[in-house]
C-alpha atoms as a PDB file:
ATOM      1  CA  UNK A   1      57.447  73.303  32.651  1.00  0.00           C
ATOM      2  CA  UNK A   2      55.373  73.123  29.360  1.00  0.00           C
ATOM      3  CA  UNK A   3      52.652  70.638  29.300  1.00  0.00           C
ATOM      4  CA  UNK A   4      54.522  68.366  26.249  1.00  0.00           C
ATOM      5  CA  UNK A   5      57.768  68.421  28.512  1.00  0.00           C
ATOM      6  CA  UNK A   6      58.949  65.008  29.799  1.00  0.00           C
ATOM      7  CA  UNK A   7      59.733  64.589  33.134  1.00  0.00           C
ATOM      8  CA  UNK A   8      63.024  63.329  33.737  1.00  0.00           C
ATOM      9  CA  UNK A   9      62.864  61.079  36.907  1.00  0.00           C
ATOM     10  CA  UNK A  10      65.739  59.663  38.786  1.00  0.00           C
ATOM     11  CA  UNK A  11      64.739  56.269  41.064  1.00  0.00           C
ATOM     12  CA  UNK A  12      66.887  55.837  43.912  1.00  0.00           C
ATOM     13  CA  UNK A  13      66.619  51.958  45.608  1.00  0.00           C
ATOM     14  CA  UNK A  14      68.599  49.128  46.680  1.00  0.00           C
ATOM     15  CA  UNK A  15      66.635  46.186  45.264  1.00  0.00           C
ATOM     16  CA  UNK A  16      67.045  45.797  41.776  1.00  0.00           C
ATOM     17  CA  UNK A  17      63.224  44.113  41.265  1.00  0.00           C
ATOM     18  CA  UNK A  18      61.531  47.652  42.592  1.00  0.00           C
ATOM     19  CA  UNK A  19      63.599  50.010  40.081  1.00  0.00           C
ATOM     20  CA  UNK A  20      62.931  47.372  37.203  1.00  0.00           C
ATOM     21  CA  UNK A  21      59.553  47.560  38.591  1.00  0.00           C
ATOM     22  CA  UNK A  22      59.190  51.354  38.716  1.00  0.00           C
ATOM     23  CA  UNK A  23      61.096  52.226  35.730  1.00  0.00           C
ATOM     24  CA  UNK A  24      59.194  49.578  33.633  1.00  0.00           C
ATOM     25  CA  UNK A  25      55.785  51.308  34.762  1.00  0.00           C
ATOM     26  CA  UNK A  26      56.711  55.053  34.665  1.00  0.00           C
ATOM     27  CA  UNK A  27      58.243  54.532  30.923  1.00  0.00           C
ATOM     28  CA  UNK A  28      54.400  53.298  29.777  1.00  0.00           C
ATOM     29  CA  UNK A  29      53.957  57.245  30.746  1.00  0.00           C
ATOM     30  CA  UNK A  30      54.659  59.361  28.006  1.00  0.00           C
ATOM     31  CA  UNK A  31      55.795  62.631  30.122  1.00  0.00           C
ATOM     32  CA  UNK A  32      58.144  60.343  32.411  1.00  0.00           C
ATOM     33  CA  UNK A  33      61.696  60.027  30.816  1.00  0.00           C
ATOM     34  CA  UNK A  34      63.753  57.909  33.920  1.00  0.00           C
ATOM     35  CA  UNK A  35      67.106  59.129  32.969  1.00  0.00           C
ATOM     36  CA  UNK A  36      68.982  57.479  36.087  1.00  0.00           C
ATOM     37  CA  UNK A  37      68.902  54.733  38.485  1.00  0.00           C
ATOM     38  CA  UNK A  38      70.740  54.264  41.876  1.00  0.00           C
ATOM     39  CA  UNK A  39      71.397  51.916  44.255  1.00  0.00           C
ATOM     40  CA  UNK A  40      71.650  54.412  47.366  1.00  0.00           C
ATOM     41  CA  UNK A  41      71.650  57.604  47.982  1.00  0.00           C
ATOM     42  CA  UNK A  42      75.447  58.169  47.923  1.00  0.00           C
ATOM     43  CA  UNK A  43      75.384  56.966  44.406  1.00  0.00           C
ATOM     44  CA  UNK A  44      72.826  58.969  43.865  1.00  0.00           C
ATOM     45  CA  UNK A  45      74.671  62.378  44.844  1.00  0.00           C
ATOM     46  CA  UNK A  46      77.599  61.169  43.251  1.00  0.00           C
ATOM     47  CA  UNK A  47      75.577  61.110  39.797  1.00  0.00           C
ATOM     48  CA  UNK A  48      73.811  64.228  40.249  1.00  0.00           C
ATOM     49  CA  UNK A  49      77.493  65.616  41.011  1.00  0.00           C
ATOM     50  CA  UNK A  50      79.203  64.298  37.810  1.00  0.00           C
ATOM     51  CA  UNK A  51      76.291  64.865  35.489  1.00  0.00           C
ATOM     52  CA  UNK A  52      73.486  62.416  34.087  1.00  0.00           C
ATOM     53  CA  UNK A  53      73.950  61.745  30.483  1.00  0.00           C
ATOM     54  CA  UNK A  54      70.217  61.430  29.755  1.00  0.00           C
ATOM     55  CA  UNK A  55      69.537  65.507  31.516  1.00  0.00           C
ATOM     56  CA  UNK A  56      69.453  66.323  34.923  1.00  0.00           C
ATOM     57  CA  UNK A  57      66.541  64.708  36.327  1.00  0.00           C
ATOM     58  CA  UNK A  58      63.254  67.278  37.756  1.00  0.00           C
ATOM     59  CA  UNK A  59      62.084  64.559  39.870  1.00  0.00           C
ATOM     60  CA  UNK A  60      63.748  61.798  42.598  1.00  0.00           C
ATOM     61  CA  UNK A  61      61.563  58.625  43.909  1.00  0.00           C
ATOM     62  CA  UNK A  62      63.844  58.237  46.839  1.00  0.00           C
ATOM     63  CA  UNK A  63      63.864  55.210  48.721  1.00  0.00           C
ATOM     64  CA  UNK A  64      63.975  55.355  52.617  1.00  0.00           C
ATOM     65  CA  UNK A  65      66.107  52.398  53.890  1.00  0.00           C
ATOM     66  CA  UNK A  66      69.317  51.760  52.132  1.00  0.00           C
ATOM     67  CA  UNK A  67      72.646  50.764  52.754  1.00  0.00           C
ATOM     68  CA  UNK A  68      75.666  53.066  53.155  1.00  0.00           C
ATOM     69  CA  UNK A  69      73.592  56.776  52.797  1.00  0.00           C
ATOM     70  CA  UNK A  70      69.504  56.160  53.431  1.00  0.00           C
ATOM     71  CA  UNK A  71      66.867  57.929  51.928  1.00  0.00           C
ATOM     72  CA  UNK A  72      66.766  60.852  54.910  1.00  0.00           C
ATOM     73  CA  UNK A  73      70.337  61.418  54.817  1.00  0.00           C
ATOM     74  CA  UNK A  74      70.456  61.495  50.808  1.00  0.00           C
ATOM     75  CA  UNK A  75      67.376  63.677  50.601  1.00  0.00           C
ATOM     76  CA  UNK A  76      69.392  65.968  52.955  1.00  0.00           C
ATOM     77  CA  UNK A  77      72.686  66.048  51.037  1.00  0.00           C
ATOM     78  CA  UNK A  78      70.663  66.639  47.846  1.00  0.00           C
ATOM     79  CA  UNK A  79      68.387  69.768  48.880  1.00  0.00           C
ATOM     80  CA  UNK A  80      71.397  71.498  50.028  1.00  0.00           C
ATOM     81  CA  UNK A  81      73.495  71.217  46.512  1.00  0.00           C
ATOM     82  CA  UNK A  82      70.602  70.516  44.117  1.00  0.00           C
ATOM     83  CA  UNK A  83      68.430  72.485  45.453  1.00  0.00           C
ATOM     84  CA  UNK A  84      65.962  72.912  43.040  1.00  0.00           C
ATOM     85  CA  UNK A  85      65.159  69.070  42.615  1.00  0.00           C
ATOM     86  CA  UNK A  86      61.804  67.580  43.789  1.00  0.00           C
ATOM     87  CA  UNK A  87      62.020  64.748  46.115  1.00  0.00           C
ATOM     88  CA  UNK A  88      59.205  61.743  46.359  1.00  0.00           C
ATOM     89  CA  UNK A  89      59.763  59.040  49.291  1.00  0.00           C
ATOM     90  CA  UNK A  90      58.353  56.301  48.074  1.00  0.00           C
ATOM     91  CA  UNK A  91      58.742  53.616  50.839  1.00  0.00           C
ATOM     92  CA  UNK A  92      57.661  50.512  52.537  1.00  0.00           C
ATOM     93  CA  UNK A  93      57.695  51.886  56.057  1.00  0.00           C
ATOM     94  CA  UNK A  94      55.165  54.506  58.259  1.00  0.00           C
ATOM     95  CA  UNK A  95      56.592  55.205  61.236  1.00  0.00           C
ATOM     96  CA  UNK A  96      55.975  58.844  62.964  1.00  0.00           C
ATOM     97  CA  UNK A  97      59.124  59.844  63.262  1.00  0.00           C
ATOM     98  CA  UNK A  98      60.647  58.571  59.697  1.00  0.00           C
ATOM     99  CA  UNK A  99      57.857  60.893  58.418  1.00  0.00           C
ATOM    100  CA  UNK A 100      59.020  63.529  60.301  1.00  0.00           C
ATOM    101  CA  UNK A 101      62.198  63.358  58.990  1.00  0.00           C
ATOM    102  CA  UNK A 102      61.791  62.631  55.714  1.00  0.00           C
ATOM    103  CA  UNK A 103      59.991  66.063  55.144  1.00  0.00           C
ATOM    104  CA  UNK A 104      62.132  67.769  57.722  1.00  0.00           C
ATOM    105  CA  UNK A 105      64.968  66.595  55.090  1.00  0.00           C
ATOM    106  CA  UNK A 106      63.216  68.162  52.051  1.00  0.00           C
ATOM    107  CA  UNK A 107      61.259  65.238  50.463  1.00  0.00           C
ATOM    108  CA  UNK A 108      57.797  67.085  48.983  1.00  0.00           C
ATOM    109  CA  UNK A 109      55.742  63.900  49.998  1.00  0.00           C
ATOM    110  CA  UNK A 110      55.974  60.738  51.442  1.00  0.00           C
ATOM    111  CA  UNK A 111      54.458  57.955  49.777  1.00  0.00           C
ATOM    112  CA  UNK A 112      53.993  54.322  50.837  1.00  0.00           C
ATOM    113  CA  UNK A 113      55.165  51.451  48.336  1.00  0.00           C
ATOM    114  CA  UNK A 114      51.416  49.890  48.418  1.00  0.00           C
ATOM    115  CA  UNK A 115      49.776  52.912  47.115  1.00  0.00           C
ATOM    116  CA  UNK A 116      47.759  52.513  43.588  1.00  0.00           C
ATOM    117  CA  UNK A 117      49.053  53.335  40.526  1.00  0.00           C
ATOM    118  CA  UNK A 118      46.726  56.267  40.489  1.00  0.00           C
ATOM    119  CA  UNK A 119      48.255  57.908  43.533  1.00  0.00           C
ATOM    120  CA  UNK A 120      51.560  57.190  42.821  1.00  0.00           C
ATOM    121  CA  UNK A 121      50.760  59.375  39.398  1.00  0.00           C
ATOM    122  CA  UNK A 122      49.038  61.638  41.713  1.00  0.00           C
ATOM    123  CA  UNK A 123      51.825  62.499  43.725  1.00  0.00           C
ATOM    124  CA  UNK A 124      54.431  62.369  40.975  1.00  0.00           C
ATOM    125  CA  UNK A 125      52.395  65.243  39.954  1.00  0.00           C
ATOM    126  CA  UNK A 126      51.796  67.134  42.455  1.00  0.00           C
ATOM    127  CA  UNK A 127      56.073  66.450  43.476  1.00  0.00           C
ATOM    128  CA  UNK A 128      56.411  68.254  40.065  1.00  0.00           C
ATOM    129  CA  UNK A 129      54.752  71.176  41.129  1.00  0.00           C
ATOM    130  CA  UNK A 130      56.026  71.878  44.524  1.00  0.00           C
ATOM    131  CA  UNK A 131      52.647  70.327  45.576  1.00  0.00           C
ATOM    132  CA  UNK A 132      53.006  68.017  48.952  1.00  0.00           C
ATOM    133  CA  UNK A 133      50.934  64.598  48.478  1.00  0.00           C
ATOM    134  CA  UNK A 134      50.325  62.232  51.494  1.00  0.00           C
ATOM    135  CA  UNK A 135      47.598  59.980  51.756  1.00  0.00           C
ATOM    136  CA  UNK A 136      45.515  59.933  55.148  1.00  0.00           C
ATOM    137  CA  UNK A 137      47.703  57.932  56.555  1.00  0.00           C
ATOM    138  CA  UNK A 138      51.030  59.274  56.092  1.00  0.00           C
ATOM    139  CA  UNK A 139      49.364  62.617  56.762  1.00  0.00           C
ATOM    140  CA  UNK A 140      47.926  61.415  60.455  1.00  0.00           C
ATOM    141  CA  UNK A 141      51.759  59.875  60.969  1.00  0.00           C
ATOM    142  CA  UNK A 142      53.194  63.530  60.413  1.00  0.00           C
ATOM    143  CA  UNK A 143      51.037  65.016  62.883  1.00  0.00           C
ATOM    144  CA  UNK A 144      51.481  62.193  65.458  1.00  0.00           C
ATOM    145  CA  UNK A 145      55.356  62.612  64.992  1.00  0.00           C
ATOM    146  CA  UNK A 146      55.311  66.621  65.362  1.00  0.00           C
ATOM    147  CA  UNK A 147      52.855  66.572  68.481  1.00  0.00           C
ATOM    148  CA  UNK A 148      55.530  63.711  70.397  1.00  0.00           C
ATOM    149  CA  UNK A 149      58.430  65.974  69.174  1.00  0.00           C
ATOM    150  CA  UNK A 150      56.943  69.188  70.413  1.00  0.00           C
ATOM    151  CA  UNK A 151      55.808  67.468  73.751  1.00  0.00           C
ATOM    152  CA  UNK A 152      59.483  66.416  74.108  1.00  0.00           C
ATOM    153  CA  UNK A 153      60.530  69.820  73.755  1.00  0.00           C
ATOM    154  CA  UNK A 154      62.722  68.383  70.741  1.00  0.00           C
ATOM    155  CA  UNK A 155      65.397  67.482  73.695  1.00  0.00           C
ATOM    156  CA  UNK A 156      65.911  72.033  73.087  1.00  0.00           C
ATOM    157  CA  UNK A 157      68.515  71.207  70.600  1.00  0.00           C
ATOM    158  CA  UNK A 158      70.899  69.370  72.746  1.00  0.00           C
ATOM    159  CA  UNK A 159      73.488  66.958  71.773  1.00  0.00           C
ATOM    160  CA  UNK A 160      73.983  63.624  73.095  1.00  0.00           C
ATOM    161  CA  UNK A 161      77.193  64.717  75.319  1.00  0.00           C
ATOM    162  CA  UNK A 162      75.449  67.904  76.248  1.00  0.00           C
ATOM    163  CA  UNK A 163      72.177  65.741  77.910  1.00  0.00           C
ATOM    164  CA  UNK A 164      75.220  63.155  79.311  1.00  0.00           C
ATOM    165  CA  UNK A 165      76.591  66.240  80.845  1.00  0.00           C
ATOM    166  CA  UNK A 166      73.155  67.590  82.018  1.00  0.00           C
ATOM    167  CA  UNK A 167      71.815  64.755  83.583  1.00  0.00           C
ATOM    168  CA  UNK A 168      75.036  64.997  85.401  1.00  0.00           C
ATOM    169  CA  UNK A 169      74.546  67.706  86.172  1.00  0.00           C
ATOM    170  CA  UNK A 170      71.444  67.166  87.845  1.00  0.00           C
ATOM    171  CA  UNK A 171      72.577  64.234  89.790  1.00  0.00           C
ATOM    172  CA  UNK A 172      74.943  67.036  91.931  1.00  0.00           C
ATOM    173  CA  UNK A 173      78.370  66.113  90.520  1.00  0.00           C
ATOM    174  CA  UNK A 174      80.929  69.081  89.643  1.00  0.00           C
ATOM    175  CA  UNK A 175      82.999  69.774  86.365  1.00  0.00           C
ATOM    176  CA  UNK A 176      86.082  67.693  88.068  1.00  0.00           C
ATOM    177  CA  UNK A 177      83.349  64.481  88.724  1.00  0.00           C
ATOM    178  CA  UNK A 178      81.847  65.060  85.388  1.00  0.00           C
ATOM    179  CA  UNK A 179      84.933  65.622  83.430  1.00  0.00           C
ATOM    180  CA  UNK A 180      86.173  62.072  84.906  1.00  0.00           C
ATOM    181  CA  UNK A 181      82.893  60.507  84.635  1.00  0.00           C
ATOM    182  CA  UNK A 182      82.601  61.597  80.869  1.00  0.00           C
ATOM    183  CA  UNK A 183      86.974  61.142  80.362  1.00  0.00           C
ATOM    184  CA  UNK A 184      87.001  64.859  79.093  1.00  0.00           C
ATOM    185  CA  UNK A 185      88.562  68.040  80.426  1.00  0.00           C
ATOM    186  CA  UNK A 186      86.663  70.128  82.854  1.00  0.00           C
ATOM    187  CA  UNK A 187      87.214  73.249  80.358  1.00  0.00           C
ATOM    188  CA  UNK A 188      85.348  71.175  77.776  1.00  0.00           C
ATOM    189  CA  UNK A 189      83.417  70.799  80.758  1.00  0.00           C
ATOM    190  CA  UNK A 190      82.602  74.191  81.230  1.00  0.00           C
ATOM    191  CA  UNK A 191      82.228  74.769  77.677  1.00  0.00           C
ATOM    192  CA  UNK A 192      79.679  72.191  77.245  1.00  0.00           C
ATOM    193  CA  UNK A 193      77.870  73.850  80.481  1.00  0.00           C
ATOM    194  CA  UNK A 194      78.105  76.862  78.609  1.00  0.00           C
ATOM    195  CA  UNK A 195      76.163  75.841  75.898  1.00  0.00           C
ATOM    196  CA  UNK A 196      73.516  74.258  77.925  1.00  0.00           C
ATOM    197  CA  UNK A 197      72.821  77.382  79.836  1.00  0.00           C
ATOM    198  CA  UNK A 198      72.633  79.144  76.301  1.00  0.00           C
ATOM    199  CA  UNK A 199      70.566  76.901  74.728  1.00  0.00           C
ATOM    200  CA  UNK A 200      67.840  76.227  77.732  1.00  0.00           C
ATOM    201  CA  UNK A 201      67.767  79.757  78.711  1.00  0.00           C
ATOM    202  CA  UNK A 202      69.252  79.320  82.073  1.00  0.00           C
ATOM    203  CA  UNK A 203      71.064  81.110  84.460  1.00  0.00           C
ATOM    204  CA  UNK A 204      72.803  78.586  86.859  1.00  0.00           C
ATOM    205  CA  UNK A 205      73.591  74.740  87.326  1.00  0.00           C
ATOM    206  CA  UNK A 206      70.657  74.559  89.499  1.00  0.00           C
ATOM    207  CA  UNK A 207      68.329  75.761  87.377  1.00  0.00           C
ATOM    208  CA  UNK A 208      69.354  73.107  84.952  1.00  0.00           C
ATOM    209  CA  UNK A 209      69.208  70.544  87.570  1.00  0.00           C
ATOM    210  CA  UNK A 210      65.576  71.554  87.993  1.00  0.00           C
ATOM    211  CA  UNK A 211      64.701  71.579  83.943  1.00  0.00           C
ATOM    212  CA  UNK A 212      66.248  68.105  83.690  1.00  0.00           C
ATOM    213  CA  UNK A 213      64.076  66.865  85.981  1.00  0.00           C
ATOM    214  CA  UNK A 214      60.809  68.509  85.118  1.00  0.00           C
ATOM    215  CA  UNK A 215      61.908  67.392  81.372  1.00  0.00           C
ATOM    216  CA  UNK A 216      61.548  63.500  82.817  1.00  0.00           C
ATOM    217  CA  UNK A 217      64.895  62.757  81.649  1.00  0.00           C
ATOM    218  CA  UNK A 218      66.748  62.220  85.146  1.00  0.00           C
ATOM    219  CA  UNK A 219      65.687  58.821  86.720  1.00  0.00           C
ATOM    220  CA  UNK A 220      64.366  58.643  89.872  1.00  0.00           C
ATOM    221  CA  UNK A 221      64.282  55.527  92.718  1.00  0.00           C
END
């Protein structure tokens, strides 16, 4: 991008007062051109889908929580078909593992709502570039979230029926017990045993017994 380019930004938000607010400030900016505004992130996909009159924009400030599709889910949806656009959450809320996610999603940075004018700039930049931007912050809430996930072992992938089945599992019950305890079949049963074996690395039910409980997740007393 040429250095007398606009950038064409895209603000995605569910109160009316912030994108007024936004799109009032980044227009006093001669390189920002806001070319679209929407009120969640399904609208948002939907416009990127159809087209935006004003040019497709290089640059989304992506709200986190929103109704119907939130900011996670949207930046998700949007890396994998637009992949080339840059993605800015810009939101109200630090919490370890929304940070997590947000970048796990795609966003380039994460950027709180009560930042300065001069950061925002900053990371609008930086977004432009490729360049991740997080204040101190946001930074120390990333690397809070990714310790707690990697001490949790990231529950190894599992889904919510395949820990139901596990913990199960490790209370001594067979496929006929669990498949009545769960209302399934026992050969979804044994598929979803299957899978757990595959994904943990195990050979046997009782060596999945015995990771479910050194994993903490099989109450005791």
């Amino acid at each position: 991008m040429s250095g007398n380019e606009q950038w064409k930004i895209m603000i995605v938000d569910d109160h009316d007062m912030v994108r007024a607010g936004l799109r009032t400030y980044l227009m006093l900016e001669p390189k920002f051109d806001v070319v679209a505004e929407a009120g969640d992130g399904e609208e948002a996909l939907d416009m990127l889908r159809k087209g935006v009159p004003g040019g497709s924009p290089n640059l989304i400030l992506m709200d986190l929580m929103m109704p119907r599709m939130d900011g996670v889910e949207a930046t998700r949806a949007i890396m994998k078909e637009f992949p080339e656009q840059k993605i800015v959450m810009l939101t109200s809320f630090l919490e370890d593992e929304k940070v997590v996610a947000a970048v796990e999603a795609g966003a380039v940075s994460y950027v709180l709502k009560t930042v300065s004018a001069e950061e925002l700039i900053y990371a609008l930049n930086g977004a432009v570039k490729g360049m991740p931007v997080m204040t101190s912050d946001v930074s120390q809430a990333l690397t809070r979230g990714l310790r707690q996930r990697t001490a949790q072992g990231a529950d190894e992938g599992l889904t919510e029926r395949e820990k139901e089945v596990l913990l199960l599992i490790a209370e001594g019950r067979s496929n006929k017990e669990i498949g009545e305890e769960l209302h399934i079949s026992i050969k979804t049963v044994k598929t979803h045993v299957s899978n757990l074996l595959m994904k943990c690395e195990l050979d046997d039910r009782t060596q999945l017994a015995v990771f479910a409980h050194r994993k903490g997740w099989v109450k005791t007393g």
